[in-house]
PDBML (XML) file of the C-alpha atoms, coordinates in Angstrom:
<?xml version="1.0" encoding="UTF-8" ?>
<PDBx:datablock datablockName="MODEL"
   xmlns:PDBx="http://pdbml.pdb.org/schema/pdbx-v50.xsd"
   xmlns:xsi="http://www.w3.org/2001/XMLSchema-instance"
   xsi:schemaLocation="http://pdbml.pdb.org/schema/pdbx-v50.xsd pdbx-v50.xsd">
   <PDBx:atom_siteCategory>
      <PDBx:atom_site id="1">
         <PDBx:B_iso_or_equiv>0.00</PDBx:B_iso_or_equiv>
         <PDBx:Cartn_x>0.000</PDBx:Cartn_x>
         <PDBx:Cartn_y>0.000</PDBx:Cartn_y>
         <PDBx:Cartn_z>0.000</PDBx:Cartn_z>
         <PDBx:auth_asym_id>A</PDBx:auth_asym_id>
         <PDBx:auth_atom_id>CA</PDBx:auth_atom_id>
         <PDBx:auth_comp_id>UNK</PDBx:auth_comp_id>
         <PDBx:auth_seq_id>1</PDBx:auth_seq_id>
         <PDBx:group_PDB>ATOM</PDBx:group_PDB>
         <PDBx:label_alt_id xsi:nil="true" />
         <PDBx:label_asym_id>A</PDBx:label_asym_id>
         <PDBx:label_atom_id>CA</PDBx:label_atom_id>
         <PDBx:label_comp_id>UNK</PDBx:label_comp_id>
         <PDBx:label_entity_id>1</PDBx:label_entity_id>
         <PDBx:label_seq_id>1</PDBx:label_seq_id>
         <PDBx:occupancy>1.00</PDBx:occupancy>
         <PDBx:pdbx_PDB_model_num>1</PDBx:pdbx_PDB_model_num>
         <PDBx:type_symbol>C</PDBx:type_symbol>
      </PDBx:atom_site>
      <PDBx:atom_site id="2">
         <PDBx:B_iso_or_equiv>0.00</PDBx:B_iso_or_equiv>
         <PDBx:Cartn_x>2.891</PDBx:Cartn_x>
         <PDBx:Cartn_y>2.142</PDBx:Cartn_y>
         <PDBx:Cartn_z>0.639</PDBx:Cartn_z>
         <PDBx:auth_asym_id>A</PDBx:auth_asym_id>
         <PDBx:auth_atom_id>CA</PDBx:auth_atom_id>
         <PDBx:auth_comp_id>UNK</PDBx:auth_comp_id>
         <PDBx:auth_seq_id>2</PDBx:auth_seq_id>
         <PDBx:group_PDB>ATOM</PDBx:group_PDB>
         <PDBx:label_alt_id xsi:nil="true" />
         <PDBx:label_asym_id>A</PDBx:label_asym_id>
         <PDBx:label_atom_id>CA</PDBx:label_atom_id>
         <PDBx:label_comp_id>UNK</PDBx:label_comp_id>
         <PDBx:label_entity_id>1</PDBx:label_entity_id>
         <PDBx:label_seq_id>2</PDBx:label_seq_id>
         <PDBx:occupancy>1.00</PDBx:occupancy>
         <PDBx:pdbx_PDB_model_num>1</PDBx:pdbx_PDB_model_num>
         <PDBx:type_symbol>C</PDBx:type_symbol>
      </PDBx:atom_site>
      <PDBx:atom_site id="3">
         <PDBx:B_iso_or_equiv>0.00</PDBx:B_iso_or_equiv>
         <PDBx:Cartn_x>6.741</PDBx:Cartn_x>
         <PDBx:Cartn_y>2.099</PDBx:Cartn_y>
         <PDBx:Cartn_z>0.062</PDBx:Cartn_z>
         <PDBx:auth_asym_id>A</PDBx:auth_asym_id>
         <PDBx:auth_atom_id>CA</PDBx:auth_atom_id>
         <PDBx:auth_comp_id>UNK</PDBx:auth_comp_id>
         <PDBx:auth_seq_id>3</PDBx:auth_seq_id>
         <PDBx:group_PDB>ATOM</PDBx:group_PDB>
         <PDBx:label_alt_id xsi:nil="true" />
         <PDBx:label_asym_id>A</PDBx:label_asym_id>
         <PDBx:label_atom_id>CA</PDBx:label_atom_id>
         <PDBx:label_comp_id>UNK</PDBx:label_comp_id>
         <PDBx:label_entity_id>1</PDBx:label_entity_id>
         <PDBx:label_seq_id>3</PDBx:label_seq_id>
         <PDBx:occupancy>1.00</PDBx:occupancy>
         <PDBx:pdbx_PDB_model_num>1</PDBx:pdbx_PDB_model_num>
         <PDBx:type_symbol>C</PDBx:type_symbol>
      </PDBx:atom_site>
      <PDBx:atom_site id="4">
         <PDBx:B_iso_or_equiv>0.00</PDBx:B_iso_or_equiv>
         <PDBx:Cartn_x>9.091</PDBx:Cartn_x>
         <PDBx:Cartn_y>1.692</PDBx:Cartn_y>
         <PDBx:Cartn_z>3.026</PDBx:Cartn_z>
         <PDBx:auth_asym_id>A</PDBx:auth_asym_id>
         <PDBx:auth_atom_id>CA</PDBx:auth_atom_id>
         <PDBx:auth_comp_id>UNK</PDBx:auth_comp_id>
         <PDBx:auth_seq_id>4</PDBx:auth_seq_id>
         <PDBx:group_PDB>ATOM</PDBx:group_PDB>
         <PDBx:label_alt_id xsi:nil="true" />
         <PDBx:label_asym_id>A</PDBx:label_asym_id>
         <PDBx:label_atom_id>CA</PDBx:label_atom_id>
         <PDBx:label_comp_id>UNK</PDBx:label_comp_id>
         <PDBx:label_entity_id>1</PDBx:label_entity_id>
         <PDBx:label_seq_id>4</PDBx:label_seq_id>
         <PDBx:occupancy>1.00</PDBx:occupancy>
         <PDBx:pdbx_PDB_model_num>1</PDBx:pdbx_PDB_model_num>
         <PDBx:type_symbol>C</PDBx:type_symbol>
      </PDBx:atom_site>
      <PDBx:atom_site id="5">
         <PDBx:B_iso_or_equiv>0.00</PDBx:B_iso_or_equiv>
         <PDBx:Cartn_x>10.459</PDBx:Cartn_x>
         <PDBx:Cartn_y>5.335</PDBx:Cartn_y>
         <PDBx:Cartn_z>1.726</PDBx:Cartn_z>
         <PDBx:auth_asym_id>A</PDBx:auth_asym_id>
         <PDBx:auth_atom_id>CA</PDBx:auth_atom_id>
         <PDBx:auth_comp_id>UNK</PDBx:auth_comp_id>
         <PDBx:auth_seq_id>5</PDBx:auth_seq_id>
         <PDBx:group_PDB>ATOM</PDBx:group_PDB>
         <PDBx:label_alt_id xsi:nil="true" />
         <PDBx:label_asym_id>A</PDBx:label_asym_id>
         <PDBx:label_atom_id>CA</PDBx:label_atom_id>
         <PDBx:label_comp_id>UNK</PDBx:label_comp_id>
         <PDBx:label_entity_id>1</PDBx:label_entity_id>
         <PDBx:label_seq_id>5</PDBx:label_seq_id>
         <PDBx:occupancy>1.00</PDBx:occupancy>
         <PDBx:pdbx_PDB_model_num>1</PDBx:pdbx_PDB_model_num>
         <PDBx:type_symbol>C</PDBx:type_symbol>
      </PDBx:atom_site>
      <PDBx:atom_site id="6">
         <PDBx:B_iso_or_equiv>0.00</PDBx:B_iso_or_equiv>
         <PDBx:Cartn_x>6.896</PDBx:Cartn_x>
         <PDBx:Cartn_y>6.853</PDBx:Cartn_y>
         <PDBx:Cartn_z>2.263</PDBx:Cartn_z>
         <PDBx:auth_asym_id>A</PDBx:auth_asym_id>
         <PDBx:auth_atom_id>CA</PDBx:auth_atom_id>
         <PDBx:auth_comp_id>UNK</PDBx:auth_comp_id>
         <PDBx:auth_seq_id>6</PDBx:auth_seq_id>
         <PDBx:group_PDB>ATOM</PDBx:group_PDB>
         <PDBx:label_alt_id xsi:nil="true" />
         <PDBx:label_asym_id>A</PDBx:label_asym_id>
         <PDBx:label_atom_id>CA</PDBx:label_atom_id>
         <PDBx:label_comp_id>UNK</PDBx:label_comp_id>
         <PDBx:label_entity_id>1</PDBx:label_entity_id>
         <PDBx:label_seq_id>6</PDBx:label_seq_id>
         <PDBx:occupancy>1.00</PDBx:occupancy>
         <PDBx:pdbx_PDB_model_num>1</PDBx:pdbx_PDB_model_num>
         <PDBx:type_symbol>C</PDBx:type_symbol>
      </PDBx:atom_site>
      <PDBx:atom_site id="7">
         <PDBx:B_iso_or_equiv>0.00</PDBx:B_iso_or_equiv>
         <PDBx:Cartn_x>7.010</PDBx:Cartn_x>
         <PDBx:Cartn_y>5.284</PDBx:Cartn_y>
         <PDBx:Cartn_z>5.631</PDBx:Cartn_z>
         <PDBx:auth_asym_id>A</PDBx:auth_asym_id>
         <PDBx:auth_atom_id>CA</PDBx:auth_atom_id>
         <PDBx:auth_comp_id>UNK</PDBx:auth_comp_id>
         <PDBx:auth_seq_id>7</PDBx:auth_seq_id>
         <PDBx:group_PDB>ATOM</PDBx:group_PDB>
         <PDBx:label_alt_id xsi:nil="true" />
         <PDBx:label_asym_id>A</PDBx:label_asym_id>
         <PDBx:label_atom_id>CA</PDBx:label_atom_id>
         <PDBx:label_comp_id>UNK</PDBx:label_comp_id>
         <PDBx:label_entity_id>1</PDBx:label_entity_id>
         <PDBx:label_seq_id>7</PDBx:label_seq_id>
         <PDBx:occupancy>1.00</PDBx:occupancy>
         <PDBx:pdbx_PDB_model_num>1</PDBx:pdbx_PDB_model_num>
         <PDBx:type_symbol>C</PDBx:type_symbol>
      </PDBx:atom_site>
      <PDBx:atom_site id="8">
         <PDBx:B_iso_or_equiv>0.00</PDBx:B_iso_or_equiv>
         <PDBx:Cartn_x>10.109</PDBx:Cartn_x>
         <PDBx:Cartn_y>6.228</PDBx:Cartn_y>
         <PDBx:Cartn_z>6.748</PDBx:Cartn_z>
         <PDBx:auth_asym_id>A</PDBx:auth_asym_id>
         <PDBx:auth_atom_id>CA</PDBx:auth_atom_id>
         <PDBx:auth_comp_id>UNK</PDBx:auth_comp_id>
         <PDBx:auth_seq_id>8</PDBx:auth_seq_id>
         <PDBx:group_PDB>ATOM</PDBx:group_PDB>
         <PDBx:label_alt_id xsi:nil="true" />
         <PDBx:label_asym_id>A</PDBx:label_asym_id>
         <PDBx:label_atom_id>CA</PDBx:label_atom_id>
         <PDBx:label_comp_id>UNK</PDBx:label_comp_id>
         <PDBx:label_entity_id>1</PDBx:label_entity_id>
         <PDBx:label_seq_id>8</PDBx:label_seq_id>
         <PDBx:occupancy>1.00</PDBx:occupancy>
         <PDBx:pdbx_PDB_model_num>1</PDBx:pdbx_PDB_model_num>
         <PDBx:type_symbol>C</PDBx:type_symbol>
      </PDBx:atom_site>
      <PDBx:atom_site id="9">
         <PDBx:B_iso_or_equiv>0.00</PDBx:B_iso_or_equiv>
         <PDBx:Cartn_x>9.465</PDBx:Cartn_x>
         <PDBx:Cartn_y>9.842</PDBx:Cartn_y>
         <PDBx:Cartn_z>5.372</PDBx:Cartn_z>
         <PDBx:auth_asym_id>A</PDBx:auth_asym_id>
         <PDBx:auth_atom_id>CA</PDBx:auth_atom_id>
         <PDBx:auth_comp_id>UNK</PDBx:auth_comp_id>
         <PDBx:auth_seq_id>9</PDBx:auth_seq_id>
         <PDBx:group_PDB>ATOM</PDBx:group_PDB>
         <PDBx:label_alt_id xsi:nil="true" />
         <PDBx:label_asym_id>A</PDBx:label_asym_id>
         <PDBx:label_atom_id>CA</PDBx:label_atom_id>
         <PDBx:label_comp_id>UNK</PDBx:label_comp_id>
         <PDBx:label_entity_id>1</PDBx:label_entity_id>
         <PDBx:label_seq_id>9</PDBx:label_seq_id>
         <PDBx:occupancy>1.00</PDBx:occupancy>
         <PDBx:pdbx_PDB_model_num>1</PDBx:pdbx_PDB_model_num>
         <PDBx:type_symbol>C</PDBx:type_symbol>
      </PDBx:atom_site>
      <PDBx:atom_site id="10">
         <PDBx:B_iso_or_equiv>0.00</PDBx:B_iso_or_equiv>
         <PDBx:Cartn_x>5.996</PDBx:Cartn_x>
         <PDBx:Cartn_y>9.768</PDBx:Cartn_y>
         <PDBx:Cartn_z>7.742</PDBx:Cartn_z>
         <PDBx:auth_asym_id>A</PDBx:auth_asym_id>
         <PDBx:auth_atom_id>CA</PDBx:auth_atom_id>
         <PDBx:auth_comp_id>UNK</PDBx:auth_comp_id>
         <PDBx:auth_seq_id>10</PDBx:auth_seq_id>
         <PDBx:group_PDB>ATOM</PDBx:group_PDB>
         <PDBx:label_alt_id xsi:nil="true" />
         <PDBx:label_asym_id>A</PDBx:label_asym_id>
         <PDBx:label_atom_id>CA</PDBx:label_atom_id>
         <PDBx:label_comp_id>UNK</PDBx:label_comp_id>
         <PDBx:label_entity_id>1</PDBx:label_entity_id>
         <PDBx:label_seq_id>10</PDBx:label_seq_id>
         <PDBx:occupancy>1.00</PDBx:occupancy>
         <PDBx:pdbx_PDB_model_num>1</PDBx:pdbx_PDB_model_num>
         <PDBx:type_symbol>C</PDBx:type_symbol>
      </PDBx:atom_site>
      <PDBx:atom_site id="11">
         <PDBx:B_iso_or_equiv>0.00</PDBx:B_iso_or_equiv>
         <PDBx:Cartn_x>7.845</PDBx:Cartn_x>
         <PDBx:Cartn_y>8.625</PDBx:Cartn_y>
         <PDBx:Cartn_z>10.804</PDBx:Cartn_z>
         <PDBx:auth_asym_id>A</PDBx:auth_asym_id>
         <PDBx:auth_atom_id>CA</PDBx:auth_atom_id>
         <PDBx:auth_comp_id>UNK</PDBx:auth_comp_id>
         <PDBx:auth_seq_id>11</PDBx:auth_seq_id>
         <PDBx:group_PDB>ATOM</PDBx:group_PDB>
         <PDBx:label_alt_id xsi:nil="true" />
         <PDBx:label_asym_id>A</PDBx:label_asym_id>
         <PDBx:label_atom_id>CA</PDBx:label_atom_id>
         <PDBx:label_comp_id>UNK</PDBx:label_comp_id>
         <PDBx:label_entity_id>1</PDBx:label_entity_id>
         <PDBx:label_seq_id>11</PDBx:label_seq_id>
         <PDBx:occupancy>1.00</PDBx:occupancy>
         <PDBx:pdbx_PDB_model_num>1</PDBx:pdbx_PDB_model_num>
         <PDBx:type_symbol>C</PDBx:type_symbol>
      </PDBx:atom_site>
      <PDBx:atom_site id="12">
         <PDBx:B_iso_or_equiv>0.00</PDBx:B_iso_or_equiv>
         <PDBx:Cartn_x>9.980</PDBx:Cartn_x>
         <PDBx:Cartn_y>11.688</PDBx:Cartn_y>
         <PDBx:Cartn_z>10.197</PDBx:Cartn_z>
         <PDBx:auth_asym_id>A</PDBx:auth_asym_id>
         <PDBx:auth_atom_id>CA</PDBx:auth_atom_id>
         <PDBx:auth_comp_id>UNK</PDBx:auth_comp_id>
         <PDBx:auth_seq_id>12</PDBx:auth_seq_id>
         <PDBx:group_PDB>ATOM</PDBx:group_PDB>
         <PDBx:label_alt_id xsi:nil="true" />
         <PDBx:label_asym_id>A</PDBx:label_asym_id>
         <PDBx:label_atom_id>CA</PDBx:label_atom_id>
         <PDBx:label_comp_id>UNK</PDBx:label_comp_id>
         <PDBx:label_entity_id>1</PDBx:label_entity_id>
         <PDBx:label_seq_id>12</PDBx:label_seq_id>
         <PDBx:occupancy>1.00</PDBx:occupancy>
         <PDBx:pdbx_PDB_model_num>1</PDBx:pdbx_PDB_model_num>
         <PDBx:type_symbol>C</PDBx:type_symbol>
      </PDBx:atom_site>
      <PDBx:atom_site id="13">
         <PDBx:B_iso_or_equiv>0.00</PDBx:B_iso_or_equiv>
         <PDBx:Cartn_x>8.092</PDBx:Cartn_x>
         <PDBx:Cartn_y>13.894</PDBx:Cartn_y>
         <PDBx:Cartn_z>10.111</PDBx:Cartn_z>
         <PDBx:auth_asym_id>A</PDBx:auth_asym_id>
         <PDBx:auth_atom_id>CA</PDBx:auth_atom_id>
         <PDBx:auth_comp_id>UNK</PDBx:auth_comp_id>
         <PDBx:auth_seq_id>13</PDBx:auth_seq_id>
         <PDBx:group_PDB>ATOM</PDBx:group_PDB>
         <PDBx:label_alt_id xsi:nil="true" />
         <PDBx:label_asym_id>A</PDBx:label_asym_id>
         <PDBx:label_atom_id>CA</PDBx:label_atom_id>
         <PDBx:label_comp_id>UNK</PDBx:label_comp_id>
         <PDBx:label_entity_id>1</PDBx:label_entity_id>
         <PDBx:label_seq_id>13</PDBx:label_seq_id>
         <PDBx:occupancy>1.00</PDBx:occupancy>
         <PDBx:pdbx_PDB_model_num>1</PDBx:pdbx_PDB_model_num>
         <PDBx:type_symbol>C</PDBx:type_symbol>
      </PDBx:atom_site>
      <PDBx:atom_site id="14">
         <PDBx:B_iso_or_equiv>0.00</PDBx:B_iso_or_equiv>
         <PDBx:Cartn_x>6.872</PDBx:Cartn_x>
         <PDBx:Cartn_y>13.043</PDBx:Cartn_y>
         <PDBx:Cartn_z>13.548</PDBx:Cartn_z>
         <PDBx:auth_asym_id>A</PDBx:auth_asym_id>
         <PDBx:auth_atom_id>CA</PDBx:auth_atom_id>
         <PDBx:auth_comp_id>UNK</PDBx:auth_comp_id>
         <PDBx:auth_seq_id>14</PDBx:auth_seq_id>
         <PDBx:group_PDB>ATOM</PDBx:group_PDB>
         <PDBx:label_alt_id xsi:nil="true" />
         <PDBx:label_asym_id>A</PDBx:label_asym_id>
         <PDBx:label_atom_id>CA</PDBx:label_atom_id>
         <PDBx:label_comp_id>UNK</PDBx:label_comp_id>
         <PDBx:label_entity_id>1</PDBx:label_entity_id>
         <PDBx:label_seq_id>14</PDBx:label_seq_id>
         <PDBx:occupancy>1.00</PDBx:occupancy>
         <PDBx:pdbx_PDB_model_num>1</PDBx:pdbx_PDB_model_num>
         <PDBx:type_symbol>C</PDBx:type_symbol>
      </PDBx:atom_site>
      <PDBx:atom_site id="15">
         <PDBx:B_iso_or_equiv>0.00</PDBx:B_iso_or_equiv>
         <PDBx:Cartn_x>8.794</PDBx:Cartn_x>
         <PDBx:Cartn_y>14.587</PDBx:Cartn_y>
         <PDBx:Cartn_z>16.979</PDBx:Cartn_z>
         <PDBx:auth_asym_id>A</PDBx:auth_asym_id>
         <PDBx:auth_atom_id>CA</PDBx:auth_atom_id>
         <PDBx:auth_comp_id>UNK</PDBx:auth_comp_id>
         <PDBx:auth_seq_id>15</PDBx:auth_seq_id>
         <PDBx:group_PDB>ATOM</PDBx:group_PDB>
         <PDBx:label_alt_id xsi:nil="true" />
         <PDBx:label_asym_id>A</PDBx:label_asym_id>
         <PDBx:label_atom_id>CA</PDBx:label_atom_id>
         <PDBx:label_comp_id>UNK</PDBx:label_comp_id>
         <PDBx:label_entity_id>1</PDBx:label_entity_id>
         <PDBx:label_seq_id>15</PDBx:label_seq_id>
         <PDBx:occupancy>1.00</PDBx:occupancy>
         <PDBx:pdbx_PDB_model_num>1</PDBx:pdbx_PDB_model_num>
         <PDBx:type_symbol>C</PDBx:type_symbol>
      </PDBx:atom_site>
      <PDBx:atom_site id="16">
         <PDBx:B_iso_or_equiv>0.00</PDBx:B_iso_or_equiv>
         <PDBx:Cartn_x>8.373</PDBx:Cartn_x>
         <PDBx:Cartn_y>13.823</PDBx:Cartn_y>
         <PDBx:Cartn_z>20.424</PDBx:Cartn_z>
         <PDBx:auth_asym_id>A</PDBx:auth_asym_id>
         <PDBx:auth_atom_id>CA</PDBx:auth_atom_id>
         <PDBx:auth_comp_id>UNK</PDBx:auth_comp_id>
         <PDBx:auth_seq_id>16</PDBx:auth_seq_id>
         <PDBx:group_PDB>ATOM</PDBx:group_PDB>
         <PDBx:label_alt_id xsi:nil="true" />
         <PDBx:label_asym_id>A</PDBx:label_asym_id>
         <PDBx:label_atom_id>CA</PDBx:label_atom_id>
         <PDBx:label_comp_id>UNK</PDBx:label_comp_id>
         <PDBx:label_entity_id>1</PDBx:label_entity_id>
         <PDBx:label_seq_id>16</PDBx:label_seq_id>
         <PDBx:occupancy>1.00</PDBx:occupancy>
         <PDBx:pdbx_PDB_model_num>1</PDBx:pdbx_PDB_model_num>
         <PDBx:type_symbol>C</PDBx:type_symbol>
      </PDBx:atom_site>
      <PDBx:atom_site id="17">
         <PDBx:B_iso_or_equiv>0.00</PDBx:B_iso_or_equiv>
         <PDBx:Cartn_x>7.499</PDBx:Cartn_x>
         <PDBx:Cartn_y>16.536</PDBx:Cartn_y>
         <PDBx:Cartn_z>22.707</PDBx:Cartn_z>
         <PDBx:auth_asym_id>A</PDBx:auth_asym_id>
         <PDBx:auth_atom_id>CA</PDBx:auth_atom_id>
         <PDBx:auth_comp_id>UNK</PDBx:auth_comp_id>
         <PDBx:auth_seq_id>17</PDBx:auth_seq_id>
         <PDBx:group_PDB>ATOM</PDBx:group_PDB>
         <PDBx:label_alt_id xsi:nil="true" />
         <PDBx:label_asym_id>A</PDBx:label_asym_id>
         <PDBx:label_atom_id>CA</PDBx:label_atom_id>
         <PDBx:label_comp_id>UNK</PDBx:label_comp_id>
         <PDBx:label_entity_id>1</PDBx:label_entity_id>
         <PDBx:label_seq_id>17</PDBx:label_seq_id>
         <PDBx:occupancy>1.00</PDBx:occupancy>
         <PDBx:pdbx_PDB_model_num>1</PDBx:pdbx_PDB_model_num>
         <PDBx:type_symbol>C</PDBx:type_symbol>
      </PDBx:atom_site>
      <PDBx:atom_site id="18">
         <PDBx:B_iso_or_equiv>0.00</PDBx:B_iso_or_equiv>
         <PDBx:Cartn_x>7.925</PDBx:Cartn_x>
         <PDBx:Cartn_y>15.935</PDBx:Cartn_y>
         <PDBx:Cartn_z>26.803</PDBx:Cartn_z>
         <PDBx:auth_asym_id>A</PDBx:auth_asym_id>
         <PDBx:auth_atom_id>CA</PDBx:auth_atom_id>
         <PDBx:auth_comp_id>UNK</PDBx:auth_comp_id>
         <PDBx:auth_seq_id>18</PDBx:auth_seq_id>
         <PDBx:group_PDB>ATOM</PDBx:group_PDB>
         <PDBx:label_alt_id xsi:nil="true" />
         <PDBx:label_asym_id>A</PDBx:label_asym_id>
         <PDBx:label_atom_id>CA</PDBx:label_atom_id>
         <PDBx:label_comp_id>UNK</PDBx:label_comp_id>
         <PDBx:label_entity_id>1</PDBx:label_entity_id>
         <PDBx:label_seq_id>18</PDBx:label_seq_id>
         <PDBx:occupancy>1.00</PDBx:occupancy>
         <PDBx:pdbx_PDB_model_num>1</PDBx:pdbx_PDB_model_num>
         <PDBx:type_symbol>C</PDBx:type_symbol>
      </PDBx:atom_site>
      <PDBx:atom_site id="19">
         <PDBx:B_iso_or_equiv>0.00</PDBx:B_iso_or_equiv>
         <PDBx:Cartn_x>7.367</PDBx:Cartn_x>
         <PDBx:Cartn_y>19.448</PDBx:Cartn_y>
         <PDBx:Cartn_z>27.815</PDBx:Cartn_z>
         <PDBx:auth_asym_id>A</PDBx:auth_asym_id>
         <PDBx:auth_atom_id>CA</PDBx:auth_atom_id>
         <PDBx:auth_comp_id>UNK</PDBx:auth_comp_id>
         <PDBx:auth_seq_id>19</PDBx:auth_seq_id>
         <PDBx:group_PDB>ATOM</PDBx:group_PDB>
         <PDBx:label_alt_id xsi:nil="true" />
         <PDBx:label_asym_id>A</PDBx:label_asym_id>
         <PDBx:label_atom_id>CA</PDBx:label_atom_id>
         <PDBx:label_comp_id>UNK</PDBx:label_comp_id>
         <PDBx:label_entity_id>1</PDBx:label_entity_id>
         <PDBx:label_seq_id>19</PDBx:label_seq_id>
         <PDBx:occupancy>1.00</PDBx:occupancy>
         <PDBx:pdbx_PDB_model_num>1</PDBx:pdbx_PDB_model_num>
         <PDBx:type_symbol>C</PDBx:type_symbol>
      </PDBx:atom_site>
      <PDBx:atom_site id="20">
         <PDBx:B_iso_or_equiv>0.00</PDBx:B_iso_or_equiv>
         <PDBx:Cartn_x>4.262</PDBx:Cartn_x>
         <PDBx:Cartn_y>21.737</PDBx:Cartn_y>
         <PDBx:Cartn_z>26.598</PDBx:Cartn_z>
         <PDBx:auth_asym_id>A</PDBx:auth_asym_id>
         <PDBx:auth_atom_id>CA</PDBx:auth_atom_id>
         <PDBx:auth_comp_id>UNK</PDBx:auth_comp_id>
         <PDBx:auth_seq_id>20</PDBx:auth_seq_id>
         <PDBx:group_PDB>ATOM</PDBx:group_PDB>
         <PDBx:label_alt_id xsi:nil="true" />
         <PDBx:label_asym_id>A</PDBx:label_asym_id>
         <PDBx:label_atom_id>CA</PDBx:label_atom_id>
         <PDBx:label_comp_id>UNK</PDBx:label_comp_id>
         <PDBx:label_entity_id>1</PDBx:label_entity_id>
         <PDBx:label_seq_id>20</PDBx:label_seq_id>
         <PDBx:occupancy>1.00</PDBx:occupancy>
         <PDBx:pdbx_PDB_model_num>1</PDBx:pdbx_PDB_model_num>
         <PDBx:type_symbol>C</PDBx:type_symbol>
      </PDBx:atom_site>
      <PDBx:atom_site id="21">
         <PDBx:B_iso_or_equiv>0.00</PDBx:B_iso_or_equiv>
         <PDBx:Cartn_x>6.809</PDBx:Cartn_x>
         <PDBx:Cartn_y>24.465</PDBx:Cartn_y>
         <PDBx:Cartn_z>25.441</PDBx:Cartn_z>
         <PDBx:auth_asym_id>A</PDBx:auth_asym_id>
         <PDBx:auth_atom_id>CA</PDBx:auth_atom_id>
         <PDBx:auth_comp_id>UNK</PDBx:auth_comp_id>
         <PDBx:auth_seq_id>21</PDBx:auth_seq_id>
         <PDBx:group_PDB>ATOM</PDBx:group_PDB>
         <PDBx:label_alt_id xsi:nil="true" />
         <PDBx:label_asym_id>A</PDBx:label_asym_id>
         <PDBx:label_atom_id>CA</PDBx:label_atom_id>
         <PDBx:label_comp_id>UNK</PDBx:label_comp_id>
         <PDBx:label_entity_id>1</PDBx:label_entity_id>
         <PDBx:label_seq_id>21</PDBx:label_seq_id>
         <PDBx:occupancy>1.00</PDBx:occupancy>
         <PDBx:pdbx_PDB_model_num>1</PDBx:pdbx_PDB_model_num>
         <PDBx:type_symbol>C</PDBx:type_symbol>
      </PDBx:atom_site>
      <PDBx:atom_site id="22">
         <PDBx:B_iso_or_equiv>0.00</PDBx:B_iso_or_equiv>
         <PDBx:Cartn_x>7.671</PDBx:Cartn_x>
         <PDBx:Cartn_y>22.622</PDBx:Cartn_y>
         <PDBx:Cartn_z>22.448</PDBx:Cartn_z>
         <PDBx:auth_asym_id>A</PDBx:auth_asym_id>
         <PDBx:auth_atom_id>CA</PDBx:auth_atom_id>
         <PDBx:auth_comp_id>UNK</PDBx:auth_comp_id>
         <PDBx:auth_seq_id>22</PDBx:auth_seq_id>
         <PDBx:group_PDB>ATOM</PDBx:group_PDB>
         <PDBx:label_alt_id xsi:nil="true" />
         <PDBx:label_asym_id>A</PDBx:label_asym_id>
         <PDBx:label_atom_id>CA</PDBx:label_atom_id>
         <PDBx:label_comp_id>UNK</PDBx:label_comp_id>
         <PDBx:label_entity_id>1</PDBx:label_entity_id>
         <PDBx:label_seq_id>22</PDBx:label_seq_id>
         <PDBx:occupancy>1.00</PDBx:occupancy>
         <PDBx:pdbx_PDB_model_num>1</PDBx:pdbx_PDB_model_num>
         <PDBx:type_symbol>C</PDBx:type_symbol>
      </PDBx:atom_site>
      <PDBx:atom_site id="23">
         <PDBx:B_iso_or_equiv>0.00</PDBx:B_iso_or_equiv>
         <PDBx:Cartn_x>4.705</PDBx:Cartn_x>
         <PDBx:Cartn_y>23.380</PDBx:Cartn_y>
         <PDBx:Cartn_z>20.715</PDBx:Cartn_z>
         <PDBx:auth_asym_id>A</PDBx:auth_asym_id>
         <PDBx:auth_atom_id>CA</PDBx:auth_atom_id>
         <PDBx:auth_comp_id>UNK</PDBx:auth_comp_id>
         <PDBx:auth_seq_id>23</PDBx:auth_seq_id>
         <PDBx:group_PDB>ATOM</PDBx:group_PDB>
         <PDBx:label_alt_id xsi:nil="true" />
         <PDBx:label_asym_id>A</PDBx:label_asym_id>
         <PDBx:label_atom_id>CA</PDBx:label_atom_id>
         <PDBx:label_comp_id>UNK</PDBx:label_comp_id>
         <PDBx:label_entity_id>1</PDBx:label_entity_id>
         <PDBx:label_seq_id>23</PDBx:label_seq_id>
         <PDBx:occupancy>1.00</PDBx:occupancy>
         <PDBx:pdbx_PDB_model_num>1</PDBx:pdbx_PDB_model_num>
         <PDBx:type_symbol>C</PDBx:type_symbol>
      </PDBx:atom_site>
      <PDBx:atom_site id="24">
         <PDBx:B_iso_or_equiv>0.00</PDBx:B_iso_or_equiv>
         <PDBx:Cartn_x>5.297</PDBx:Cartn_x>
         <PDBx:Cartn_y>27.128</PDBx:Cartn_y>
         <PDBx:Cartn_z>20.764</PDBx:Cartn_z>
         <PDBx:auth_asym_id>A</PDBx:auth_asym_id>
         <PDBx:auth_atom_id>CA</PDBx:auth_atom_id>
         <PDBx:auth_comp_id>UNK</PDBx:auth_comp_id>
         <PDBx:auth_seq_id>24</PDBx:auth_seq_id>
         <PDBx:group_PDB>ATOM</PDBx:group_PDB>
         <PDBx:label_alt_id xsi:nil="true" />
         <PDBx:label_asym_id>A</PDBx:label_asym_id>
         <PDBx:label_atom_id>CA</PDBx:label_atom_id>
         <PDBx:label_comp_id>UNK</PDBx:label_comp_id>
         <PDBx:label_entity_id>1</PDBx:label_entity_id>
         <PDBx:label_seq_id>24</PDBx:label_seq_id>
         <PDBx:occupancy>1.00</PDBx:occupancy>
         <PDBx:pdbx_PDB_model_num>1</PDBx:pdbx_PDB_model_num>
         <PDBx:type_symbol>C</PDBx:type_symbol>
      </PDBx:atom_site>
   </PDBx:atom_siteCategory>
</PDBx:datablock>
């Protein structure tokens, strides 16, 4: 359904954030 490429790409575009500043 998808590549591995397109599923690596979505996984990077996705960050962790442990403190509610991040999101600023």
């Amino acid at each position: 359904k998808v590549s591995a490429e397109q599923a690596q790409a979505l996984l990077a575009r996705i960050t962790p954030a442990t403190e509610l500043t991040q999101l600023a």
